[in-house]
N, C-alpha and C. Protein backbone atom coordinates (compact mmCIF):
# COMPACT_ATOMS: atom_id res chain seq x y z
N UNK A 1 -84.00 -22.43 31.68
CA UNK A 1 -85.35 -22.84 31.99
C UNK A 1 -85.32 -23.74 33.22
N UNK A 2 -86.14 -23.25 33.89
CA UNK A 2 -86.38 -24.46 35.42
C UNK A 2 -87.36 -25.64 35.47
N UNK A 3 -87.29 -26.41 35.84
CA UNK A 3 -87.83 -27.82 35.48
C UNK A 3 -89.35 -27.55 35.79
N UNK A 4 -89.61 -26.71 36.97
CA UNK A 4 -91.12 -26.17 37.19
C UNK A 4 -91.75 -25.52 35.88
N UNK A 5 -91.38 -25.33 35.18
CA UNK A 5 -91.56 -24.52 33.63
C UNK A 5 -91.81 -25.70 33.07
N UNK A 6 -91.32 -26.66 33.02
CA UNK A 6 -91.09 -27.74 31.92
C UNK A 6 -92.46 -28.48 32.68
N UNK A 7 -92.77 -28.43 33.42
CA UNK A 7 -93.70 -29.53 34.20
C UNK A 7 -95.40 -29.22 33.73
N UNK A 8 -96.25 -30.45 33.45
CA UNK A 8 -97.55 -30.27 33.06
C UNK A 8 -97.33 -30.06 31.33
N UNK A 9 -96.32 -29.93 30.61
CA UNK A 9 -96.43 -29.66 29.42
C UNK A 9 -96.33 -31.14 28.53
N UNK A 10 -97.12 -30.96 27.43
CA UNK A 10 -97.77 -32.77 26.71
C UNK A 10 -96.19 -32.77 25.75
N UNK A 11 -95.57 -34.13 25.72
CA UNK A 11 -94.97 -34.72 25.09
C UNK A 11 -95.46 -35.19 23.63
N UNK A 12 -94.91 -34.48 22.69
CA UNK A 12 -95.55 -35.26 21.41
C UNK A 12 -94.46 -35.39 20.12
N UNK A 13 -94.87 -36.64 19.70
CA UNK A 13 -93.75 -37.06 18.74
C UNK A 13 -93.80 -36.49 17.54
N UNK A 14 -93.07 -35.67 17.10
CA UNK A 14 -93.22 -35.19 15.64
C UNK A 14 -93.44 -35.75 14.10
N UNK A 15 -92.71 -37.14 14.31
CA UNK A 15 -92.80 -38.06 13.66
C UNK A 15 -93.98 -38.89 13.02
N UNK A 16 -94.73 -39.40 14.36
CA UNK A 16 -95.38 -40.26 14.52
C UNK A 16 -96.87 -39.37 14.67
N UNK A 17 -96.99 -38.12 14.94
CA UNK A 17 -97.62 -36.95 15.58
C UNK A 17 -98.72 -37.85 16.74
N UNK A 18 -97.78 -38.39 17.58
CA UNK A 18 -98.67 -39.18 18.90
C UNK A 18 -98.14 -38.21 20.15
N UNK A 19 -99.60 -38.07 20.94
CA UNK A 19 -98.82 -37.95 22.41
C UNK A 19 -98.62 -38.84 22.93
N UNK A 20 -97.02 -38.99 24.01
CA UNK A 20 -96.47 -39.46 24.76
C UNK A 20 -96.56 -39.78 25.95
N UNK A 21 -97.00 -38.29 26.44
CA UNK A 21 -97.56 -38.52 27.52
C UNK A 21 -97.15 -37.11 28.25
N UNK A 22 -97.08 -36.10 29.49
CA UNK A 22 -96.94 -35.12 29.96
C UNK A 22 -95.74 -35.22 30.91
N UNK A 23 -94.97 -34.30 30.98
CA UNK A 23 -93.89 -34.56 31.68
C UNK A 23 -93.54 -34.52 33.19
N UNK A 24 -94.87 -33.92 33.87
CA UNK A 24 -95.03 -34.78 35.26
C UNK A 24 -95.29 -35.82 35.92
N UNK A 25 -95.49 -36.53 34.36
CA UNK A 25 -95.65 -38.06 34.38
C UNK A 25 -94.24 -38.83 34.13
N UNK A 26 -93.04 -38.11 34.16
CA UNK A 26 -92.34 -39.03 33.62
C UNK A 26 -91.03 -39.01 34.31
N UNK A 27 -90.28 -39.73 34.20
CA UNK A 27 -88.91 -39.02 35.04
C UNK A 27 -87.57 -38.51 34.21
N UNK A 28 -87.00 -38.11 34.78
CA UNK A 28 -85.84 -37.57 33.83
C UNK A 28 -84.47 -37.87 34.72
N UNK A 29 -83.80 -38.37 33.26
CA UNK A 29 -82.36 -39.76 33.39
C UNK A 29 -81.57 -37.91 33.80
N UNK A 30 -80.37 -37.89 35.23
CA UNK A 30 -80.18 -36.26 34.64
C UNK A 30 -78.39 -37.17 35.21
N UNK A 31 -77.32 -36.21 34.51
CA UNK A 31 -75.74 -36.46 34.82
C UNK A 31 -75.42 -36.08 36.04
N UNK A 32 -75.25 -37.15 36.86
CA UNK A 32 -74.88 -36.83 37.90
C UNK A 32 -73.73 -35.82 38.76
N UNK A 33 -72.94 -35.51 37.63
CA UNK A 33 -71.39 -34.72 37.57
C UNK A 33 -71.98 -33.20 37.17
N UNK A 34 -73.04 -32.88 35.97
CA UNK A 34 -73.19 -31.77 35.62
C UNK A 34 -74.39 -31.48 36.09
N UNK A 35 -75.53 -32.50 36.25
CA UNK A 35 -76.58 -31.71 36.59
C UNK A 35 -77.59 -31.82 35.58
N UNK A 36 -77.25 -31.69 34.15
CA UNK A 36 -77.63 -31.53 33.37
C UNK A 36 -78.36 -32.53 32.90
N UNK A 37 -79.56 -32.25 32.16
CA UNK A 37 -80.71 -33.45 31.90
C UNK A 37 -80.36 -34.49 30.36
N UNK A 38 -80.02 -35.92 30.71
CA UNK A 38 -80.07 -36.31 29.52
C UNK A 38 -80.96 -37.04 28.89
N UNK A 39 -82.21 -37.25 29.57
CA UNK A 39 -83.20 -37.86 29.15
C UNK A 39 -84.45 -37.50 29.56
N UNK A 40 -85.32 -37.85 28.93
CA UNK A 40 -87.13 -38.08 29.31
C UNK A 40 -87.22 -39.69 29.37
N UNK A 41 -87.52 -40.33 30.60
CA UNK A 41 -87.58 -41.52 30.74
C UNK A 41 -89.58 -41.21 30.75
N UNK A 42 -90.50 -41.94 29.39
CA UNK A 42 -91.86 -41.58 29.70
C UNK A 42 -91.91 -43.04 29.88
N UNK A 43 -93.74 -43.12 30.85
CA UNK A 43 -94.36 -44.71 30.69
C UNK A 43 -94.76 -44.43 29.40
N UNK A 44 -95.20 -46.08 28.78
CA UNK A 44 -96.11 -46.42 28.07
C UNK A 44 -96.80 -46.85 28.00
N UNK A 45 -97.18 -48.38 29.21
CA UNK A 45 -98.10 -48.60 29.48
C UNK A 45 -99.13 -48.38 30.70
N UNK A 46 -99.78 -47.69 30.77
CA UNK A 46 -101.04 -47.36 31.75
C UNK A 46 -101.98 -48.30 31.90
N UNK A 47 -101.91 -48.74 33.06
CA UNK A 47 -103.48 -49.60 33.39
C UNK A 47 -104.48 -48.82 34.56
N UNK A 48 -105.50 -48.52 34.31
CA UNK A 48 -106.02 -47.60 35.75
C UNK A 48 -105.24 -46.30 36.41
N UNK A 49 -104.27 -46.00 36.04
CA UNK A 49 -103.52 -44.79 36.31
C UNK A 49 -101.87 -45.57 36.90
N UNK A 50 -102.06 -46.58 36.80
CA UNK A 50 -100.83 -47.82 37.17
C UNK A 50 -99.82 -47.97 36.45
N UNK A 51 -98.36 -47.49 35.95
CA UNK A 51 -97.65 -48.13 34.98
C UNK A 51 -97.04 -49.11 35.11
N UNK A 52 -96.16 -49.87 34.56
CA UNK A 52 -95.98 -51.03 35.01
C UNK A 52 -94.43 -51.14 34.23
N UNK A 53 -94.31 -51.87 35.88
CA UNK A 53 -92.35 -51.40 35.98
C UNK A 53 -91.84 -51.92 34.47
N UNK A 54 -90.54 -51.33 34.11
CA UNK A 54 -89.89 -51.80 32.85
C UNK A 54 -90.32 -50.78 31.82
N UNK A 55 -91.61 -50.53 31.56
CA UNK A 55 -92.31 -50.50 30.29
C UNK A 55 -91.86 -48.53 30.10
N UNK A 56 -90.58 -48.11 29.51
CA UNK A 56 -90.86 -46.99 29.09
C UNK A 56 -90.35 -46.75 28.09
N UNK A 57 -90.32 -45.61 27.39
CA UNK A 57 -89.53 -44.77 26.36
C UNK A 57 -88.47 -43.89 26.61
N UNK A 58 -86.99 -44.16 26.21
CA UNK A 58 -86.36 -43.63 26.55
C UNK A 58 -86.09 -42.23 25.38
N UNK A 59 -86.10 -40.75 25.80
CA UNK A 59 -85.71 -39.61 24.96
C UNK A 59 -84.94 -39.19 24.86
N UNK A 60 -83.19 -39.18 24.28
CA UNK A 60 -82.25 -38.56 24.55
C UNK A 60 -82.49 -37.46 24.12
N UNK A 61 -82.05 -36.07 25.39
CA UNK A 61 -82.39 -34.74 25.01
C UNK A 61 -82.08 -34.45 23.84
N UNK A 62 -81.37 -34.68 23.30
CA UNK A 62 -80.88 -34.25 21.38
C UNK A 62 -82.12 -34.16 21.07
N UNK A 63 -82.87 -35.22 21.13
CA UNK A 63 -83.85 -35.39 20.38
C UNK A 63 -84.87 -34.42 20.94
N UNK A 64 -85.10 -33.87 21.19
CA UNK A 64 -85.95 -32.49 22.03
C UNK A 64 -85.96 -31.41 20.99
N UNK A 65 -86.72 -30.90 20.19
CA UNK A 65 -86.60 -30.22 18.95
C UNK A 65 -87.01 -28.56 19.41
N UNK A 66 -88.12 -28.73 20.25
CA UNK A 66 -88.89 -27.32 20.46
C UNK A 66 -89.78 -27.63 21.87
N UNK A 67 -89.38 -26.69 22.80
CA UNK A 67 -90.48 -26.56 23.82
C UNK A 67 -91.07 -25.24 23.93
N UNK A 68 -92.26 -25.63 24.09
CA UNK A 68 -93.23 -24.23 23.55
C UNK A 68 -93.74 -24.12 25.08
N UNK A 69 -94.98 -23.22 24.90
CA UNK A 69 -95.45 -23.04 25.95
C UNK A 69 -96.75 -24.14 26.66
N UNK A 70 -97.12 -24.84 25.68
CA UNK A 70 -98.01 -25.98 26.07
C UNK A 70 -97.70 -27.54 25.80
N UNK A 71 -96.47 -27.36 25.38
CA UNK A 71 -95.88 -28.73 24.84
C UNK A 71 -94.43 -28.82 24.44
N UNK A 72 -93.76 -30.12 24.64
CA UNK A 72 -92.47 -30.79 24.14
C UNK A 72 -92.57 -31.33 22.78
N UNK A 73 -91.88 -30.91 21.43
CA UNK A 73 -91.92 -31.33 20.57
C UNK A 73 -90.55 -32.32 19.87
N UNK A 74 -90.52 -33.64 20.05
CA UNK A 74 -89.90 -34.54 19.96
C UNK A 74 -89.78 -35.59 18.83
N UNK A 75 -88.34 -35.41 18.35
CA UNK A 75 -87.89 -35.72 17.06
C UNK A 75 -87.47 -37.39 17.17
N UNK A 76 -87.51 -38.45 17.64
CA UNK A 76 -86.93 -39.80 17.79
C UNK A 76 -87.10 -40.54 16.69
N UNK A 77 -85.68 -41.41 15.99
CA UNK A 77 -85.94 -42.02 15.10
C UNK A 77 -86.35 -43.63 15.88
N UNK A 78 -86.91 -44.12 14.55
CA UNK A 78 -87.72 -45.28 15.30
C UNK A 78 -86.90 -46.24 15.69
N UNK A 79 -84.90 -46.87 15.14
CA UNK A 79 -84.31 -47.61 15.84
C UNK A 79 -83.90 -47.44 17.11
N UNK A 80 -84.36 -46.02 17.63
CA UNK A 80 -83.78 -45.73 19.29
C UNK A 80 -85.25 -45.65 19.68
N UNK A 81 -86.10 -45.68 19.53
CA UNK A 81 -87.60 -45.42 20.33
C UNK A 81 -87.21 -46.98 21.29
N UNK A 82 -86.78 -47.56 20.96
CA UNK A 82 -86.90 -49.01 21.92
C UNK A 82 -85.64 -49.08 22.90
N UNK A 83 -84.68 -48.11 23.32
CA UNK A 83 -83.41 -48.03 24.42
C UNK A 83 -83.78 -48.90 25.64
């Protein structure tokens, strides 16, 4: 899958069943050696369309359960929601 695929699709916690937020909103932590993506770095706090430095959620891909065609479906237990 190419990251243009992955882009515009809503982040939502399975858990908690909250959205997160969309993943052209967010950046992604990727291994510099492989390439390969190991995170969804999302904001959390929004002011006016503003986030504000520090404030995110970190997703280790593990935790990535199902990507569909309109959404990321995301498994995080709540002692790592705070990385």
């Amino acid at each position: 899958m190419r990251l243009s695929e992955l882009s515009g699709k809503e982040i939502v916690n399975v858990k908690k069943a909250e959205r997160l937020g969309v993943l052209g909103q967010t950046d992604l932590e990727i291994n510099e050696n492989t390439g390969q993506i190991q995170a969804l770095l999302i904001p959390t706090v929004k002011w006016f369309g503003f986030r504000k430095q520090g404030e995110e959620v970190r997703v280790p891909w593990q935790h990535i359960k199902k990507i569909g065609s309109d959404m990321i479906i995301i498994d995080v237990p709540e002692e790592q929601k705070e990385d």
